[in-house]
PDB file of N, CA and C in Angstrom:
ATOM      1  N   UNK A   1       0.818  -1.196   0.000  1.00  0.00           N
ATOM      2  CA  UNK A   1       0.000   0.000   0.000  1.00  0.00           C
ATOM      3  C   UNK A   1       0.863   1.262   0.000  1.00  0.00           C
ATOM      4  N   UNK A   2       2.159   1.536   0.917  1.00  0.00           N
ATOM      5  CA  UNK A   2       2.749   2.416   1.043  1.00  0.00           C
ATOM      6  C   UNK A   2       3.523   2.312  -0.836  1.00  0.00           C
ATOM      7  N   UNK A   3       4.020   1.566  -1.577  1.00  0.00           N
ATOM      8  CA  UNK A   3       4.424   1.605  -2.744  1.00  0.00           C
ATOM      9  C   UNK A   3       3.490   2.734  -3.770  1.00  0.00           C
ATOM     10  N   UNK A   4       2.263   2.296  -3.725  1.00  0.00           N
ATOM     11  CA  UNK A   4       1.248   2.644  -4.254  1.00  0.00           C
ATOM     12  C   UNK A   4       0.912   4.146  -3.896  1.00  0.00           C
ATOM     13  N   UNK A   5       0.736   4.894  -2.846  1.00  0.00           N
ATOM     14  CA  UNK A   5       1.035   6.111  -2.583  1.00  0.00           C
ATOM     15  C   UNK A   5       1.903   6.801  -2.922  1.00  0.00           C
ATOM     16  N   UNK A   6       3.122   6.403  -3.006  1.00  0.00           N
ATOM     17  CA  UNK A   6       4.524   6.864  -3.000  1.00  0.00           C
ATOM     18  C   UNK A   6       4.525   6.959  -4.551  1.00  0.00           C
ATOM     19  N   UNK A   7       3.765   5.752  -5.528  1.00  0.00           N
ATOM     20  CA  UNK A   7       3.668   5.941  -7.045  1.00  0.00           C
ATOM     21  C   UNK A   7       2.983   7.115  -7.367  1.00  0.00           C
ATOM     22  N   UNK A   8       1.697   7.141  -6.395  1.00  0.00           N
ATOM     23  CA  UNK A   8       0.493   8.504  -6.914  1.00  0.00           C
ATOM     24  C   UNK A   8       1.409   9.549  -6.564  1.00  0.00           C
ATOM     25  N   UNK A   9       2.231   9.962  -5.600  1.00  0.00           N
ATOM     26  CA  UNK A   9       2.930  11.103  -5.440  1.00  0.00           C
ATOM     27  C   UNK A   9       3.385  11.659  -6.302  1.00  0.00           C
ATOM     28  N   UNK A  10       4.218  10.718  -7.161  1.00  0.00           N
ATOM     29  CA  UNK A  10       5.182  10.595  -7.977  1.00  0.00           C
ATOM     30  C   UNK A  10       4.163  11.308  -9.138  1.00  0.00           C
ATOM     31  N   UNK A  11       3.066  10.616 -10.023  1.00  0.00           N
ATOM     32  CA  UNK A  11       1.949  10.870 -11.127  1.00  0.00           C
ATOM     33  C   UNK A  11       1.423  12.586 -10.420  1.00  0.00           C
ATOM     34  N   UNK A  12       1.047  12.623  -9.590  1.00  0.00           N
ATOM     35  CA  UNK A  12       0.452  13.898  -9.092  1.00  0.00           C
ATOM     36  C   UNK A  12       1.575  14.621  -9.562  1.00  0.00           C
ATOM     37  N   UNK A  13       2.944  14.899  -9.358  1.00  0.00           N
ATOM     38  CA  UNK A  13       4.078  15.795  -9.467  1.00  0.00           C
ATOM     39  C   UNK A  13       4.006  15.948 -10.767  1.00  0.00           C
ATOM     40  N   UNK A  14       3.840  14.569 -11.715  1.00  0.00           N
ATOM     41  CA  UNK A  14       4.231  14.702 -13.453  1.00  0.00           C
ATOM     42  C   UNK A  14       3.100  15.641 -13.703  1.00  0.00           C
ATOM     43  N   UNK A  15       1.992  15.182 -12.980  1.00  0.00           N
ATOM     44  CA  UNK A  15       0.940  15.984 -14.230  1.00  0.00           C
ATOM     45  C   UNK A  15       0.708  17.406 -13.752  1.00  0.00           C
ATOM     46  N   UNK A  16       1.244  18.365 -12.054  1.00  0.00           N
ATOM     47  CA  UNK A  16       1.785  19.385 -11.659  1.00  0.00           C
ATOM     48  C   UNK A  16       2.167  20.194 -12.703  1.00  0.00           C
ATOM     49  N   UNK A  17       3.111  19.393 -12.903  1.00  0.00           N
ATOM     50  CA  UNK A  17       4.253  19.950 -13.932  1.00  0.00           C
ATOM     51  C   UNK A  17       3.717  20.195 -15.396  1.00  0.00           C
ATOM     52  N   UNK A  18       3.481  19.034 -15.767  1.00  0.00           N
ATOM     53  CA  UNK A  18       2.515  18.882 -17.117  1.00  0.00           C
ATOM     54  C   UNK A  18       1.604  20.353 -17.310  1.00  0.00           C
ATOM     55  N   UNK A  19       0.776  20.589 -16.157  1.00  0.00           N
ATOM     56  CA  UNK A  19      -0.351  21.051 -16.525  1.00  0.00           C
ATOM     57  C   UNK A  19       0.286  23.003 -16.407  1.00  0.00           C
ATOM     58  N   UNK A  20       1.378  23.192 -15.055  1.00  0.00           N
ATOM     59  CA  UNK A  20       2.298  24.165 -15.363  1.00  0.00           C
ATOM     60  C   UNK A  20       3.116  24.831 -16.176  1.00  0.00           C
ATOM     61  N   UNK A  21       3.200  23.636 -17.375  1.00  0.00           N
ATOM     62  CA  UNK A  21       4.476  23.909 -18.625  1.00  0.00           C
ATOM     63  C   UNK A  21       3.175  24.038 -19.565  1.00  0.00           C
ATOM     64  N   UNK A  22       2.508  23.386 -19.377  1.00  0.00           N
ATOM     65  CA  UNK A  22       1.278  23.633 -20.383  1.00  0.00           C
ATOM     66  C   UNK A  22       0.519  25.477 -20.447  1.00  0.00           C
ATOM     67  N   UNK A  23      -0.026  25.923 -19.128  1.00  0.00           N
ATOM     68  CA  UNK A  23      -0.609  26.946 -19.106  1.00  0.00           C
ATOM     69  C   UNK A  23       0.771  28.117 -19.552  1.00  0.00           C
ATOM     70  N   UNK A  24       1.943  28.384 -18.781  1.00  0.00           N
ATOM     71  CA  UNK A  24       3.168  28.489 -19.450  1.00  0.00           C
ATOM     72  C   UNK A  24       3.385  28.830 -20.570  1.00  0.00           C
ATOM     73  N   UNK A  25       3.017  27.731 -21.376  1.00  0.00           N
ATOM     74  CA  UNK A  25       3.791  27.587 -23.131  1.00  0.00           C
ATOM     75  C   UNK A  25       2.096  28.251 -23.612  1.00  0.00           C
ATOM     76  N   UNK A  26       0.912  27.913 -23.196  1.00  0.00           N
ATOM     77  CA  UNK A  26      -0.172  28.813 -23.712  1.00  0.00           C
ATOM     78  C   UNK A  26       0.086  30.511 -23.321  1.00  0.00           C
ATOM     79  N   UNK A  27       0.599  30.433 -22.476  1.00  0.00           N
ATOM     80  CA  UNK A  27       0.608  32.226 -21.805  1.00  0.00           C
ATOM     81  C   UNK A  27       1.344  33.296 -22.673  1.00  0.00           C
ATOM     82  N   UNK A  28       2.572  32.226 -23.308  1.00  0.00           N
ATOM     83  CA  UNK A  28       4.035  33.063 -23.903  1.00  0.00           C
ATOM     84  C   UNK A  28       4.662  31.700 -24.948  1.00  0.00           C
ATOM     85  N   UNK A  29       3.756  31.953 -25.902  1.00  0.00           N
ATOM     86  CA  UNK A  29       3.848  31.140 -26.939  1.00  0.00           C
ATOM     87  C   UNK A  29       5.388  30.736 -27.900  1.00  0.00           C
ATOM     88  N   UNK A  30       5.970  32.256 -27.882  1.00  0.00           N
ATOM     89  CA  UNK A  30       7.171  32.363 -28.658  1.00  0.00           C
ATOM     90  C   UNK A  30       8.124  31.087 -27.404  1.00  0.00           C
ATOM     91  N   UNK A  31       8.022  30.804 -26.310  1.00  0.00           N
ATOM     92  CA  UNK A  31       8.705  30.424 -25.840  1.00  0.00           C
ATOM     93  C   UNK A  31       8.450  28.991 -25.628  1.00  0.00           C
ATOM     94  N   UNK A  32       7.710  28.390 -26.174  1.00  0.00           N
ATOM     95  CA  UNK A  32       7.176  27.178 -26.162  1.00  0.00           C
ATOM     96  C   UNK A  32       8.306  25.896 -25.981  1.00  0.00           C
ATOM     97  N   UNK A  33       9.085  25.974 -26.788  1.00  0.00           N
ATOM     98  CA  UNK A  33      10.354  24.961 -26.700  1.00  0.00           C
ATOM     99  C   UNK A  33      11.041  24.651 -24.933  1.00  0.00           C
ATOM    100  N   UNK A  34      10.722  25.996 -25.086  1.00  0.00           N
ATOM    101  CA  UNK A  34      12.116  26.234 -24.192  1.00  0.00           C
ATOM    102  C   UNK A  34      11.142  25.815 -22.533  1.00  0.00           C
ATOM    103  N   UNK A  35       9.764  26.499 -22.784  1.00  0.00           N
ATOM    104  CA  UNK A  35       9.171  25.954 -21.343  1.00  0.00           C
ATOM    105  C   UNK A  35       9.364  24.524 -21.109  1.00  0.00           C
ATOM    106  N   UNK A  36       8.693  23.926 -22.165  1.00  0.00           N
ATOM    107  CA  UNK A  36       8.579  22.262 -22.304  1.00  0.00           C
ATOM    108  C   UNK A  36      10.108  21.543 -22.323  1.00  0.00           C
ATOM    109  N   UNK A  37      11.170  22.263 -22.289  1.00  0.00           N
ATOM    110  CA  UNK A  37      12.116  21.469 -22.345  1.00  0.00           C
ATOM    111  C   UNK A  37      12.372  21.897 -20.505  1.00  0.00           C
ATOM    112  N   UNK A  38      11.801  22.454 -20.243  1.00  0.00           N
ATOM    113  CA  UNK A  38      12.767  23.135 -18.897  1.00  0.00           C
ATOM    114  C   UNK A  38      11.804  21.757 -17.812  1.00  0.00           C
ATOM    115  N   UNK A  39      10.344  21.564 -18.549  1.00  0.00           N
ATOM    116  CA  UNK A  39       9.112  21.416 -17.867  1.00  0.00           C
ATOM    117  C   UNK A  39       9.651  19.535 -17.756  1.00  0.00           C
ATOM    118  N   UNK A  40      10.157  19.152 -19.179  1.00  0.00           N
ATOM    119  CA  UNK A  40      11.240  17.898 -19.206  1.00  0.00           C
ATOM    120  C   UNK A  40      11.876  17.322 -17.999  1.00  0.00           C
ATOM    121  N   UNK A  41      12.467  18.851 -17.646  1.00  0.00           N
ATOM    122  CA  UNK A  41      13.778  18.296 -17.082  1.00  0.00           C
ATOM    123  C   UNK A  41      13.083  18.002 -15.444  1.00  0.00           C
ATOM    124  N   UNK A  42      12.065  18.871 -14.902  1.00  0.00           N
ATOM    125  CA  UNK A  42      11.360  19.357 -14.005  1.00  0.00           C
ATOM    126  C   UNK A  42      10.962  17.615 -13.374  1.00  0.00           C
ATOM    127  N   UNK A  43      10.262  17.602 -14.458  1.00  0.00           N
ATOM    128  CA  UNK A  43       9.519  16.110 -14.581  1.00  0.00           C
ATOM    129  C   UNK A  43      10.688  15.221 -14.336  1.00  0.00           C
ATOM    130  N   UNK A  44      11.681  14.962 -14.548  1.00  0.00           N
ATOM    131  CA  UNK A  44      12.581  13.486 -14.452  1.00  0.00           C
ATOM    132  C   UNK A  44      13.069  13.804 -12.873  1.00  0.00           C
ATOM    133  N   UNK A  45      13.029  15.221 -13.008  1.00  0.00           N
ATOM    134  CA  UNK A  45      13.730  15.711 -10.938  1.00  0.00           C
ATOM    135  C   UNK A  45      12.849  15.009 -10.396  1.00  0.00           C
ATOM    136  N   UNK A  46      11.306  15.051 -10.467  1.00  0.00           N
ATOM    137  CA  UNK A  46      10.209  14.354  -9.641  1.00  0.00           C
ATOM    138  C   UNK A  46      10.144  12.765  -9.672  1.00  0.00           C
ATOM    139  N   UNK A  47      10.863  12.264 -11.102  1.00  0.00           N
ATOM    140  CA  UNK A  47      10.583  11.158 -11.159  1.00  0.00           C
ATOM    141  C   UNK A  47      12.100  10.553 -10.009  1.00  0.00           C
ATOM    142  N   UNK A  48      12.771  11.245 -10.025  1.00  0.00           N
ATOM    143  CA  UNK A  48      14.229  11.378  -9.720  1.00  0.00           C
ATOM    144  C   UNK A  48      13.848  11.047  -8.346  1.00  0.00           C
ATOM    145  N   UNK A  49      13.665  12.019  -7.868  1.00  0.00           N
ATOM    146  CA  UNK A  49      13.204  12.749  -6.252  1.00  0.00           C
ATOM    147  C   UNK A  49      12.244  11.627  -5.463  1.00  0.00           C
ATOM    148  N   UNK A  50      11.662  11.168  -6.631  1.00  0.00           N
ATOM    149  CA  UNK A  50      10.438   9.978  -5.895  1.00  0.00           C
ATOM    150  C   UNK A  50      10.806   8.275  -6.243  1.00  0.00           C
ATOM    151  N   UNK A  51      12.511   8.121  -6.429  1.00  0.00           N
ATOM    152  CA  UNK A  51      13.228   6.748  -6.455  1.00  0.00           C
ATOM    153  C   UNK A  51      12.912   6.300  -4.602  1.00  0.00           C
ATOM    154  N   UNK A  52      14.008   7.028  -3.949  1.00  0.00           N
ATOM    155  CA  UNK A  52      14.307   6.712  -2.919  1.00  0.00           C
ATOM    156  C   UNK A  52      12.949   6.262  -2.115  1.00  0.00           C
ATOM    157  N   UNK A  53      11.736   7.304  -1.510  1.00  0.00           N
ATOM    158  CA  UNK A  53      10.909   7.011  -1.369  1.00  0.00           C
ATOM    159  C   UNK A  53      10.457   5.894  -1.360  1.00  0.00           C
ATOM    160  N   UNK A  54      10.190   5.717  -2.958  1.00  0.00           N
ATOM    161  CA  UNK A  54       9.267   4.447  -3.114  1.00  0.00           C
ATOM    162  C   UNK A  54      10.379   3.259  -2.797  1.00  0.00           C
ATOM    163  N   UNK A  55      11.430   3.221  -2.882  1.00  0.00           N
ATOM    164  CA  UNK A  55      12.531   1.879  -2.393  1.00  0.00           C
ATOM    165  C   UNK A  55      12.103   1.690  -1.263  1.00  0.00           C
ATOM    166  N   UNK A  56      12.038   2.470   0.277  1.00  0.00           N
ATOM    167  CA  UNK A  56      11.938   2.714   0.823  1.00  0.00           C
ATOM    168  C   UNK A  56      10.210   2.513   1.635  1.00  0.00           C
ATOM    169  N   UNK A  57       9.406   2.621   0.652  1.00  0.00           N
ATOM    170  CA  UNK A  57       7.788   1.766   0.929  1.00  0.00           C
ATOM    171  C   UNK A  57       7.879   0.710   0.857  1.00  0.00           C
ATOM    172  N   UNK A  58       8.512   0.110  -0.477  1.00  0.00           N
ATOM    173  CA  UNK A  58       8.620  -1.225  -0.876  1.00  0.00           C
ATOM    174  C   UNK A  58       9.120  -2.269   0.185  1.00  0.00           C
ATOM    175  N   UNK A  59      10.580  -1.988   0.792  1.00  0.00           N
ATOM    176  CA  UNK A  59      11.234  -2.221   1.790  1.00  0.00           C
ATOM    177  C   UNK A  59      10.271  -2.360   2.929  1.00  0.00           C
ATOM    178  N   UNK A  60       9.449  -1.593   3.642  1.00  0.00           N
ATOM    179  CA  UNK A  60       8.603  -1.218   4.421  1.00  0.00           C
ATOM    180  C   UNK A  60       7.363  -2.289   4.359  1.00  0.00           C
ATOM    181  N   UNK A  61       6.897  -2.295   2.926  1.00  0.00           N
ATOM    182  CA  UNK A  61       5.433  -3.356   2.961  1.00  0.00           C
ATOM    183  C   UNK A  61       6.220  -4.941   2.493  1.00  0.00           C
ATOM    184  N   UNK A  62       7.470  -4.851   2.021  1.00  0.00           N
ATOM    185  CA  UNK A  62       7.928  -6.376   1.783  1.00  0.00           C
ATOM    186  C   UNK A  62       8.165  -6.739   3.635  1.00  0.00           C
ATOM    187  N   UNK A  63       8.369  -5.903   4.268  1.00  0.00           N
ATOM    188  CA  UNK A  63       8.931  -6.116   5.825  1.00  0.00           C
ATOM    189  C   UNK A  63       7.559  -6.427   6.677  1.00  0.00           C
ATOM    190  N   UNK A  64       6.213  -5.632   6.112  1.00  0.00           N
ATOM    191  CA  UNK A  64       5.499  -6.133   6.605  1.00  0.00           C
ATOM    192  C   UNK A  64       4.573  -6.966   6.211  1.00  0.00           C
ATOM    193  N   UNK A  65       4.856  -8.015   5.219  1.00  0.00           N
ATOM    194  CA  UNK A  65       4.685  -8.853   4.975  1.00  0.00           C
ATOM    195  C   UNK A  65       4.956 -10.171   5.436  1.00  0.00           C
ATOM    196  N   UNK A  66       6.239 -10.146   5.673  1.00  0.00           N
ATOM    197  CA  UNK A  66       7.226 -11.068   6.236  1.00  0.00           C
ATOM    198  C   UNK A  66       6.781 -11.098   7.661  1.00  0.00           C
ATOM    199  N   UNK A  67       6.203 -10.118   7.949  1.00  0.00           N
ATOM    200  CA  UNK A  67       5.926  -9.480   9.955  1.00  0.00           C
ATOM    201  C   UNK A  67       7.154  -9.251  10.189  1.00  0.00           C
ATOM    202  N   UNK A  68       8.200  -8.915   9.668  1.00  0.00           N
ATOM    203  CA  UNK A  68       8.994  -8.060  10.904  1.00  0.00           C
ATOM    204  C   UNK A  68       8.399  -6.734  10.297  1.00  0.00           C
ATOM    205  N   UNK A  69       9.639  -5.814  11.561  1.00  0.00           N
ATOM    206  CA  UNK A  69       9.051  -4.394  11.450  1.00  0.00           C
ATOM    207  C   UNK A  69       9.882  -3.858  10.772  1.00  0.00           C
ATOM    208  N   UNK A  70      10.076  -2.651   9.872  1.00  0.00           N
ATOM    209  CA  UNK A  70      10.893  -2.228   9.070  1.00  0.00           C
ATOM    210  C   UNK A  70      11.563  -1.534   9.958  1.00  0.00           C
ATOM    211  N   UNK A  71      13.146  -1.068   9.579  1.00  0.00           N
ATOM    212  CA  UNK A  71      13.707  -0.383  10.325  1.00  0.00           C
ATOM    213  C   UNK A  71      13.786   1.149  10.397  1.00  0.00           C
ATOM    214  N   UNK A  72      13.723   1.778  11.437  1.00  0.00           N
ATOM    215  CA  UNK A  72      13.592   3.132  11.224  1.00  0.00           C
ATOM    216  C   UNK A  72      14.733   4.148  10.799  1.00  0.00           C
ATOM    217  N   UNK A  73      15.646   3.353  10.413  1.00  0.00           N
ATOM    218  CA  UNK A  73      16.594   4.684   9.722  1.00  0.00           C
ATOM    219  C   UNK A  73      16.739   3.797   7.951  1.00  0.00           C
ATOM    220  N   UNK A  74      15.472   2.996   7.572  1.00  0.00           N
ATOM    221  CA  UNK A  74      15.401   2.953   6.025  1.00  0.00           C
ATOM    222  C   UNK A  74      15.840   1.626   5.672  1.00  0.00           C
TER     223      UNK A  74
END
């Protein structure tokens, strides 16, 4: 369950972004490339940013699966 949250986090941030580079590149058209490439890079930081995390759920619901308890420094 904690995997699964930690994924929606992750989708909520892309489409953040998505929908930010979008209104953006509609607002100031001449600059269109350049939002969507910046909006690119934005997007892989989140996808980036939300590795550890989700290792870190996974770890957590494989642990409580097994019944032990996960450990608290990860």
């Amino acid at each position: 369950m904690r995997v699964l949250i930690e994924v929606v986090h992750i989708v909520i941030g892309l489409i953040a972004a998505a929908l930010i580079a979008a209104a953006a590149a509609w607002s100031y058209p001449r600059a269109t490339d350049d939002i969507w490439l910046v909006a690119y890079a934005c997007m892989i930081a989140v996808i980036a940013m939300g590795v550890q995390p989700v290792r870190k759920a996974f770890a957590a619901d494989k642990a409580g699966l097994a019944g032990t308890e996960p450990r608290a420094d990860g």
